[in-house]
Protein backbone atom coordinates (compact mmCIF):
# COMPACT_ATOMS: atom_id res chain seq x y z
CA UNK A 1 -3.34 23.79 18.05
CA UNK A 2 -0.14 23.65 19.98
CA UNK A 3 2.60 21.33 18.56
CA UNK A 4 2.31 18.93 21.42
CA UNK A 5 -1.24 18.47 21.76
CA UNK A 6 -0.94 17.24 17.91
CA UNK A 7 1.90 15.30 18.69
CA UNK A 8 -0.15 13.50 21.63
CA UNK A 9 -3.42 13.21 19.25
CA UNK A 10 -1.21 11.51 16.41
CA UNK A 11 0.30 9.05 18.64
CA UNK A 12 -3.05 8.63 20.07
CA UNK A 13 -4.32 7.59 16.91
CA UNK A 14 -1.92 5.27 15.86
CA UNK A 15 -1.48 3.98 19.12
CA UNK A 16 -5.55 2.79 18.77
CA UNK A 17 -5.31 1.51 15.52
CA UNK A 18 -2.51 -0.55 16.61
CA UNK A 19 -4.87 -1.82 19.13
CA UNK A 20 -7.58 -2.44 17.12
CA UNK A 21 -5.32 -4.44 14.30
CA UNK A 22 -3.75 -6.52 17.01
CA UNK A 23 -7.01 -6.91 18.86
CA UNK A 24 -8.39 -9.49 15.29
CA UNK A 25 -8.03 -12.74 14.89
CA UNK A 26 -4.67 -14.12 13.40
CA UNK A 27 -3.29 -16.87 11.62
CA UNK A 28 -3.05 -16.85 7.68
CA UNK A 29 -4.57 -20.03 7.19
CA UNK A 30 -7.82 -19.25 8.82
CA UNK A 31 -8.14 -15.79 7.42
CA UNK A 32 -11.92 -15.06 6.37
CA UNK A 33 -11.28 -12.82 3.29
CA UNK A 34 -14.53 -12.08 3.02
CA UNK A 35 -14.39 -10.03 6.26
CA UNK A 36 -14.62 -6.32 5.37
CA UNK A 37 -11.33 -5.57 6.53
CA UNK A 38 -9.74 -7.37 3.05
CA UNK A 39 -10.19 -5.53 -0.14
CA UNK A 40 -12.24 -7.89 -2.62
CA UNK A 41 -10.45 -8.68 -5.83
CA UNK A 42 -12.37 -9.05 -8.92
CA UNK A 43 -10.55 -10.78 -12.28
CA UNK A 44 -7.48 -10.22 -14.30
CA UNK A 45 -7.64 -6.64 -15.75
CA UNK A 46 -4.90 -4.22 -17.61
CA UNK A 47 -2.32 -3.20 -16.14
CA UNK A 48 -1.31 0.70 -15.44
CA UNK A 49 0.94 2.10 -18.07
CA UNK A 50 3.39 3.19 -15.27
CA UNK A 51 3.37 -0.66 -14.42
CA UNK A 52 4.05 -1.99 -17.64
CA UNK A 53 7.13 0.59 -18.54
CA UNK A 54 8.45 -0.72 -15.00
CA UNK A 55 8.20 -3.68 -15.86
CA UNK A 56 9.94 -3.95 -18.95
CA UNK A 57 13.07 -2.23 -16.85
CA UNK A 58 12.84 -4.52 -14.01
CA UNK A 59 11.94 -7.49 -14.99
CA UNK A 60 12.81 -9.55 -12.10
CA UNK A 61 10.25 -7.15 -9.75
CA UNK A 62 7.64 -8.10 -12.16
CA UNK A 63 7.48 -12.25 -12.14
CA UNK A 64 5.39 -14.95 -11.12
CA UNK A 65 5.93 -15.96 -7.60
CA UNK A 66 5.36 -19.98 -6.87
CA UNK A 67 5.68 -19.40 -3.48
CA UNK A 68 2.72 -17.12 -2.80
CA UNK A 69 0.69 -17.04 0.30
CA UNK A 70 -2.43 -15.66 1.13
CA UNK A 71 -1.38 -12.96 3.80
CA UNK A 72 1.34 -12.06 6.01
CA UNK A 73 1.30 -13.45 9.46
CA UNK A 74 1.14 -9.57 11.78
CA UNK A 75 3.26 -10.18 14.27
CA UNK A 76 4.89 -7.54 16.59
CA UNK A 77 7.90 -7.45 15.01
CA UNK A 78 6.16 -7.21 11.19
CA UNK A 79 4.17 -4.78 12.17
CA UNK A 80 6.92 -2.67 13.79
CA UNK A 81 8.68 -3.00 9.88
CA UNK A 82 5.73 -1.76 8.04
CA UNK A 83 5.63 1.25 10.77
CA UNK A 84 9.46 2.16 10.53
CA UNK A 85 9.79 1.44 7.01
CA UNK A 86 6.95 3.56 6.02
CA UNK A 87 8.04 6.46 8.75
CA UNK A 88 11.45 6.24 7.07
CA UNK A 89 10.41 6.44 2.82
CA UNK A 90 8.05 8.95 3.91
CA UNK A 91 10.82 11.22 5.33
CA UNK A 92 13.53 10.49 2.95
CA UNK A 93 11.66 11.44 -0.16
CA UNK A 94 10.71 14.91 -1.61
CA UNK A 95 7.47 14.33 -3.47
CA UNK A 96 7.99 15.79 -6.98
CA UNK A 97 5.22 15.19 -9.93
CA UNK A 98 6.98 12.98 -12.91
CA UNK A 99 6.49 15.94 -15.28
CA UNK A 100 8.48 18.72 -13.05
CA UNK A 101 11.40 15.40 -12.49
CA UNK A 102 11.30 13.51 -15.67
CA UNK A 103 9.29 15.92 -17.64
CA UNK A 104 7.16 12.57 -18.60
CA UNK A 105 3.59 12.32 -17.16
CA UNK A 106 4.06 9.07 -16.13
CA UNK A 107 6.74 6.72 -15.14
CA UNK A 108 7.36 4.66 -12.36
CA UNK A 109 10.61 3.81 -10.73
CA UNK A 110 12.61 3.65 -7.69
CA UNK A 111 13.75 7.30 -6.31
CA UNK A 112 16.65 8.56 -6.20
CA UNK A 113 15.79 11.42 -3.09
CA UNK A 114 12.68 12.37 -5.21
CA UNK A 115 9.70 10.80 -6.78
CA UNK A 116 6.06 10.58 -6.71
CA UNK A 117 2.77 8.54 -5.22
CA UNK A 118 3.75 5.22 -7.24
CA UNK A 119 8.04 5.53 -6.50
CA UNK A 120 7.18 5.78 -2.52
CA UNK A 121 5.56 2.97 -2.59
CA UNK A 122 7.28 0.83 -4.96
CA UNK A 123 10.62 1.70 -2.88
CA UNK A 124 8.35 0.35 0.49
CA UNK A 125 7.55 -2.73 -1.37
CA UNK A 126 11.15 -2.95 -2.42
CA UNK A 127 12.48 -2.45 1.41
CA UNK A 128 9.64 -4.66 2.87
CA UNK A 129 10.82 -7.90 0.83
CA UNK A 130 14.59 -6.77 1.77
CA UNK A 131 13.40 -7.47 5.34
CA UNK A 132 12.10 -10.69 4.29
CA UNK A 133 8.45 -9.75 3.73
CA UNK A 134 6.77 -12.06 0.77
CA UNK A 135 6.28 -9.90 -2.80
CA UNK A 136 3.14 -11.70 -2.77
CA UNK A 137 1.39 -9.85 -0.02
CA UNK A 138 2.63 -6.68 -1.17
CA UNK A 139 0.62 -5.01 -3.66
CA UNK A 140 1.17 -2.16 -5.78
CA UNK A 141 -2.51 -0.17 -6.10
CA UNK A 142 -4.33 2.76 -7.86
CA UNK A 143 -6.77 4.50 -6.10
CA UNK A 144 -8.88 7.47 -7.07
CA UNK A 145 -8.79 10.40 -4.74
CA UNK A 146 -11.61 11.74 -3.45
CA UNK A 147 -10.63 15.04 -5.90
CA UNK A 148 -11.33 12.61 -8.70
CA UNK A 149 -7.10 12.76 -9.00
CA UNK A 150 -5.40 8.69 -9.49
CA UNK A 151 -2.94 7.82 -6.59
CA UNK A 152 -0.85 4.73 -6.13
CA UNK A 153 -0.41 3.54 -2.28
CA UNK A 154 1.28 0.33 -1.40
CA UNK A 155 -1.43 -2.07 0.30
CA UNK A 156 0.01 -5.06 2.53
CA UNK A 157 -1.88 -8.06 2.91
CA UNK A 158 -1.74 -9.20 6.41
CA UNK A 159 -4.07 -11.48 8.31
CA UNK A 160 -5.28 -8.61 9.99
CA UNK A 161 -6.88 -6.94 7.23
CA UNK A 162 -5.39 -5.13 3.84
CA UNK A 163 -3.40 -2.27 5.32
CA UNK A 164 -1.88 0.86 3.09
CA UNK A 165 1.37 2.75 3.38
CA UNK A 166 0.61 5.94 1.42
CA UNK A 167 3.27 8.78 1.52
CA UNK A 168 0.43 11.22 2.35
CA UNK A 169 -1.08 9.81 4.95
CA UNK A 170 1.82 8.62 8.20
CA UNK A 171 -0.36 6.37 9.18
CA UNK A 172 -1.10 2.83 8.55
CA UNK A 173 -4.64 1.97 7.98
CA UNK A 174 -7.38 -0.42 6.77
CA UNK A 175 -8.00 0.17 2.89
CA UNK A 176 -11.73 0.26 4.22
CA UNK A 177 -10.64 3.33 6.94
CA UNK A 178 -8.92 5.56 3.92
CA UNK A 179 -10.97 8.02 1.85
CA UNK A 180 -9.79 6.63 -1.87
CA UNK A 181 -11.95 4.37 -3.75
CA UNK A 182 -9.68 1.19 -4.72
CA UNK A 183 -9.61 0.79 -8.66
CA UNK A 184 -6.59 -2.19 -9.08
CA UNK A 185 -3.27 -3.90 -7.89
CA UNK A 186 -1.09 -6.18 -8.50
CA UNK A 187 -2.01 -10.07 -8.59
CA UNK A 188 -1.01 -11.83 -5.73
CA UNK A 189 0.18 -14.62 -7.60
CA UNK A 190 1.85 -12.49 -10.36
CA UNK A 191 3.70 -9.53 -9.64
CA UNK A 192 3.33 -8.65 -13.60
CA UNK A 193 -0.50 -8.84 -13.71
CA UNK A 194 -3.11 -6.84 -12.09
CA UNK A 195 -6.98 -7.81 -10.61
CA UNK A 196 -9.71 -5.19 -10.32
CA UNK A 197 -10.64 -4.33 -6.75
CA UNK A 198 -14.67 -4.32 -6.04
CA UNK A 199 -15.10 -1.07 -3.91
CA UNK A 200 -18.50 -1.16 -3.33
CA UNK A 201 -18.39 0.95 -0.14
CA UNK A 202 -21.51 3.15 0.07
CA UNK A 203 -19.52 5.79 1.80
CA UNK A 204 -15.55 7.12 2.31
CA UNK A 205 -13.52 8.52 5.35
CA UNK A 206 -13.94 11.93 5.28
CA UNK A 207 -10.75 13.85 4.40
CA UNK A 208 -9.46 16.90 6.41
């Protein structure tokens, strides 16, 4: 397919799920989380051994947050900072494994030019509550591929829906419009404890 034509069909397709986000209901106070669009949360489970090692090295990413809300407000310009900021990690990061960087086969941290699933997305959470964004609606999660492989995406809560910034996908989607099926994340309250998430979707986006 010539280089254009993709071009066209991928701004296309971000183009129409801009659309379609912008085309819900808003306001964070009257959010119906039980609408499909939110990923249901289940109770307090363990959290990820990559987490917990974080943790201990960045303690202040990993506290209680009293000022917690319940989901971002999407506005134009917020959802203009998810798009650039996730267009911009994307690009500036070589994906490496841990075990060809650190020679570990796990550990989560903020990259340095190179990193894996979990440092994209902890460096997006990282430049999202730079621009003001609250921790509390930004949530570190672990998905299973559809390969059977873990992954670690970045999943926003917004009053439009739970969206994902994943460094191998460009685009920003519903969790419900992604093919992974959603194990945990972070507590919303909590940035140091995690919640199951209750993926009880009958079927997955199909992967290319």
């Amino acid at each position: 397919m010539p280089s254009k034509i993709r071009s066209f069909i991928s701004v296309a397709m971000v183009f129409g799920m801009a659309v379609f986000i912008f085309a819900m209901p808003a306001r964070a106070d009257q959010v119906d989380f039980t609408n499909p669009a939110f990923a249901p949360a289940g109770g307090v489970t363990s959290i990820p051994v990559g987490a917990s090692e974080f943790c201990k090295a960045h303690r202040s990413d990993c506290k209680a947050n009293p000022n917690a809300v319940a989901a971002a407000a999407l506005s134009d310009k917020r959802w203009n900072e998810l798009v650039d900021t996730n267009n911009l990690i994307n690009a500036a990061i070589i994906p490496v494994t841990d075990q060809d960087l650190y020679k570990v086969s796990e550990l989560w941290t903020y990259p340095e030019g190179y990193g894996d699933c979990e440092d994209f997305a902890l460096a997006k959470r990282k430049a999202l509550i730079g621009l003001g964004w609250n921790p509390s609606t930004l949530l570190m999660t672990v998905v299973r591929q559809p390969n059977g492989e873990g992954h670690a995406v970045l999943m926003v809560r917004t009053d439009r829906g739970d969206l994902v910034l994943d460094n191998q996908d460009g685009r920003i989607l519903l969790w419900s419009q992604t093919p992974y099926t959603y194990l945990k994340r972070q507590a919303q309250a909590d940035a140091g404890q995690w919640v199951d998430l209750v993926d009880n979707r009958a079927t997955f986006v199909a992967t290319k």
